[in-house]
Protein backbone atom coordinates (compact mmCIF):
# COMPACT_ATOMS: atom_id res chain seq x y z
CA UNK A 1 -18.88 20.47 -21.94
CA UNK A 2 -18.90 18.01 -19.29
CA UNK A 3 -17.95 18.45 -15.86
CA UNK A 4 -17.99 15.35 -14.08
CA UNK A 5 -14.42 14.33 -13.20
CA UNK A 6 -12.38 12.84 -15.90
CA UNK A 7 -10.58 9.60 -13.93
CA UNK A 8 -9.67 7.81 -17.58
CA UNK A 9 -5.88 6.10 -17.03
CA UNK A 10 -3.63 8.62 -15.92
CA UNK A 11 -0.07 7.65 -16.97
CA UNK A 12 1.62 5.65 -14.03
CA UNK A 13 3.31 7.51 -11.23
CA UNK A 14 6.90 7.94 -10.97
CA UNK A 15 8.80 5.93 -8.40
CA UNK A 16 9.04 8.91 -5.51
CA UNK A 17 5.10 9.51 -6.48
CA UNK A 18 3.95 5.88 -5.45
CA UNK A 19 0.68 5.63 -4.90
CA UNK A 20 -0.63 5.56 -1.11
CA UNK A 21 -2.72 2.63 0.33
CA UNK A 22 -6.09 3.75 0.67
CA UNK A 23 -8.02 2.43 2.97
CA UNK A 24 -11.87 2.14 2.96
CA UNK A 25 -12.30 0.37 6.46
CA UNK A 26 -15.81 0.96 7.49
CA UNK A 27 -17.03 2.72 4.29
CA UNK A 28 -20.23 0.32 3.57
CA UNK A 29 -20.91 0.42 -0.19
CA UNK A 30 -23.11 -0.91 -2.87
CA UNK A 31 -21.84 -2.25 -6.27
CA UNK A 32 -24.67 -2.32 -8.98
CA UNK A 33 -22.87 -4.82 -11.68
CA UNK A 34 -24.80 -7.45 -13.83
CA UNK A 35 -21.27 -9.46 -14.31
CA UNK A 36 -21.07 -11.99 -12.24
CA UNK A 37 -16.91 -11.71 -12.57
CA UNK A 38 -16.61 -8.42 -13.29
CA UNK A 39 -18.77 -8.16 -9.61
CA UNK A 40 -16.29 -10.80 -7.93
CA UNK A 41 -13.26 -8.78 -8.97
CA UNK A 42 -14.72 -5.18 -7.32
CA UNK A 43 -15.96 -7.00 -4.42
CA UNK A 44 -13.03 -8.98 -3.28
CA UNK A 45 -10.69 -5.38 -4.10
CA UNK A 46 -12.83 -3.34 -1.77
CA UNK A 47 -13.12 -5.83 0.25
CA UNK A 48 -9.21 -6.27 0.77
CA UNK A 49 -9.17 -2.10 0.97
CA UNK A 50 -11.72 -2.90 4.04
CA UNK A 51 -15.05 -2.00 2.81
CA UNK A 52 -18.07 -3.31 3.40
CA UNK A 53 -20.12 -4.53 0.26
CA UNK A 54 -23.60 -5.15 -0.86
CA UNK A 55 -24.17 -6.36 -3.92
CA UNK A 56 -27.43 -5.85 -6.78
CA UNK A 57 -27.02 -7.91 -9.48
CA UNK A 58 -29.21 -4.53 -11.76
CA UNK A 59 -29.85 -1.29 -11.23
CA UNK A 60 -33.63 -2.33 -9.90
CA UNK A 61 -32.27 -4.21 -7.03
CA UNK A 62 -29.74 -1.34 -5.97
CA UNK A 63 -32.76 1.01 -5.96
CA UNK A 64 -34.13 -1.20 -3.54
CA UNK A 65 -31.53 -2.03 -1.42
CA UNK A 66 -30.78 1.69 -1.12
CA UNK A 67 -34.67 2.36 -0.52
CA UNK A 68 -34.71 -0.18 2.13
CA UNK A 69 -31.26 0.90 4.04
CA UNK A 70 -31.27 4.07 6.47
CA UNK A 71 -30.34 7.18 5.65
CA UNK A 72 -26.23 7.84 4.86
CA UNK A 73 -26.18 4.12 5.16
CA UNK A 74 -23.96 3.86 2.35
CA UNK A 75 -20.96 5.93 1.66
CA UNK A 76 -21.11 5.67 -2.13
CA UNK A 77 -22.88 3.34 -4.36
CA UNK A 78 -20.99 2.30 -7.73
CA UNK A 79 -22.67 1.59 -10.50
CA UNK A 80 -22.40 -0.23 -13.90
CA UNK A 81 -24.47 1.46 -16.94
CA UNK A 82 -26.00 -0.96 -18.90
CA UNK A 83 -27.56 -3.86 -16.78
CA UNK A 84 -30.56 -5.49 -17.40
CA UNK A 85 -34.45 -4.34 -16.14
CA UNK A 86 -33.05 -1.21 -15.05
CA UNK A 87 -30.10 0.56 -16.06
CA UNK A 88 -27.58 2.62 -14.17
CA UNK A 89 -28.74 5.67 -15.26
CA UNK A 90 -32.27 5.00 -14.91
CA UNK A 91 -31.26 3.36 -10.87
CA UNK A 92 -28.56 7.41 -10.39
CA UNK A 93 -32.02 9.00 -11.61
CA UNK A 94 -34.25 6.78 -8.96
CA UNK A 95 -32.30 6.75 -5.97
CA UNK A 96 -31.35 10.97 -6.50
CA UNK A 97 -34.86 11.45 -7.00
CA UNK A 98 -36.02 9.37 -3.27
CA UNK A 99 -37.74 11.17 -0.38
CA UNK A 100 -34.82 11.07 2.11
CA UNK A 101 -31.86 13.18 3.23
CA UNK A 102 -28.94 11.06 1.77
CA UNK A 103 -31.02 10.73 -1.72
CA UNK A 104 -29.49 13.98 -3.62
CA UNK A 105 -26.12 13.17 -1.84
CA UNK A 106 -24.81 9.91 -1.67
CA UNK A 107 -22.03 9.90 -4.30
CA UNK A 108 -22.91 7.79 -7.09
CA UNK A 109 -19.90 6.34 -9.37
CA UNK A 110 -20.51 4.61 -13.01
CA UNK A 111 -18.24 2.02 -14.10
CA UNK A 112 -18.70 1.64 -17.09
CA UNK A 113 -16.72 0.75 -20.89
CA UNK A 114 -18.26 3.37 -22.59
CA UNK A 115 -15.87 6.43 -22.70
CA UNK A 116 -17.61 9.00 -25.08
CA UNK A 117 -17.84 12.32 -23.85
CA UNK A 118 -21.88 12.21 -24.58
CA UNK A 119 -22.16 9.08 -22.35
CA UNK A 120 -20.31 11.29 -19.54
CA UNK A 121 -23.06 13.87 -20.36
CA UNK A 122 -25.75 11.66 -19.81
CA UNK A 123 -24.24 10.29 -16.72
CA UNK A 124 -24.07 13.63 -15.22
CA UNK A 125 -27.49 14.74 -15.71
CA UNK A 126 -28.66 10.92 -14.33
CA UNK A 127 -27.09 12.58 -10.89
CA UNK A 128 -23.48 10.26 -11.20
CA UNK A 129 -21.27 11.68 -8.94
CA UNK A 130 -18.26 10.74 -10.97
CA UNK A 131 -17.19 8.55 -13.71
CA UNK A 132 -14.69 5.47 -13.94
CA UNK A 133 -13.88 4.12 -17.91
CA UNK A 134 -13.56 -0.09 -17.69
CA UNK A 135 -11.10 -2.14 -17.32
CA UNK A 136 -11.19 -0.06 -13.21
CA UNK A 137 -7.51 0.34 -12.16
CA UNK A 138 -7.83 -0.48 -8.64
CA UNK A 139 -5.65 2.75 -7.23
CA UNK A 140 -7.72 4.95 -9.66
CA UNK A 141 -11.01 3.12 -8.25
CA UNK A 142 -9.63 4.07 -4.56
CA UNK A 143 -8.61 7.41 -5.34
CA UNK A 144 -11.38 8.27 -6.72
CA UNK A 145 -13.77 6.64 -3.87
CA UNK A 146 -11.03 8.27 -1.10
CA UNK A 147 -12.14 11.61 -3.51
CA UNK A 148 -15.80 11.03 -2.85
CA UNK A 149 -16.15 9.56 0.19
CA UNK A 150 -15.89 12.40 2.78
CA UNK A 151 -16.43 10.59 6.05
């Protein structure tokens, strides 16, 4: 059994349940995606929601950006699965595994198309926070990083 949050498509709200705008002014986040559209999409929608982004085009340059940033610089980091020279789990493994205080805590999201309950598995013992099936809804993506984000 896995345990990480299940945030598939939930059916849509009704009309008195609309969804609230979430805002993620000031939140500073990094967005691990190898696709170069799939990364324009997420940027520009958390960018409208008022975060901050840095982008790594693979899960090697997200370990670095996050190595070179101070500590609880970033509220959450999201991060695709499979990208090339290092993948997301490999990056959720590297960056839990650094010598600093925001290491074993920064939430870590995947975004990812694969849905199987053993990639979720995997995911979770990588150190991913949560898990987000692709095509990302936008309100699910900022409910879930309202969820995680506790600042």
């Amino acid at each position: 059994r896995v345990d990480l949050p299940r945030v598939d498509r939930p059916e849509a709200p009704a009309e008195s349940e609309k969804i609230p705008d979430i805002q993620l002014k000031g939140h500073k986040l990094l967005l691990a995606e190898d696709n170069g559209l799939n990364m324009e999409i997420a940027r520009t929608l958390l960018e409208r929601a008022g975060a901050l982004v840095d982008e790594a085009v693979d899960g090697l340059q997200a370990c670095e950006l996050f190595a070179a940033s101070p500590p609880f610089f970033y509220q959450a980091v999201l991060m695709d699965i499979r990208m090339p020279r290092l993948d997301g789990l490999e990056a959720a493994r590297r960056i839990r595994s650094m010598a600093r205080a925001d290491a074993p805590v920064v939430p870590v999201l995947a975004m990812t198309a694969n849905a199987f309950t053993e990639d979720r598995a995997k995911a979770k013992v990588a150190g991913m926070s949560s898990y987000l099936v692709k095509p990302i809804e936008p309100e699910l993506l900022f409910r879930e990083l309202e969820r995680i984000c506790k600042t």
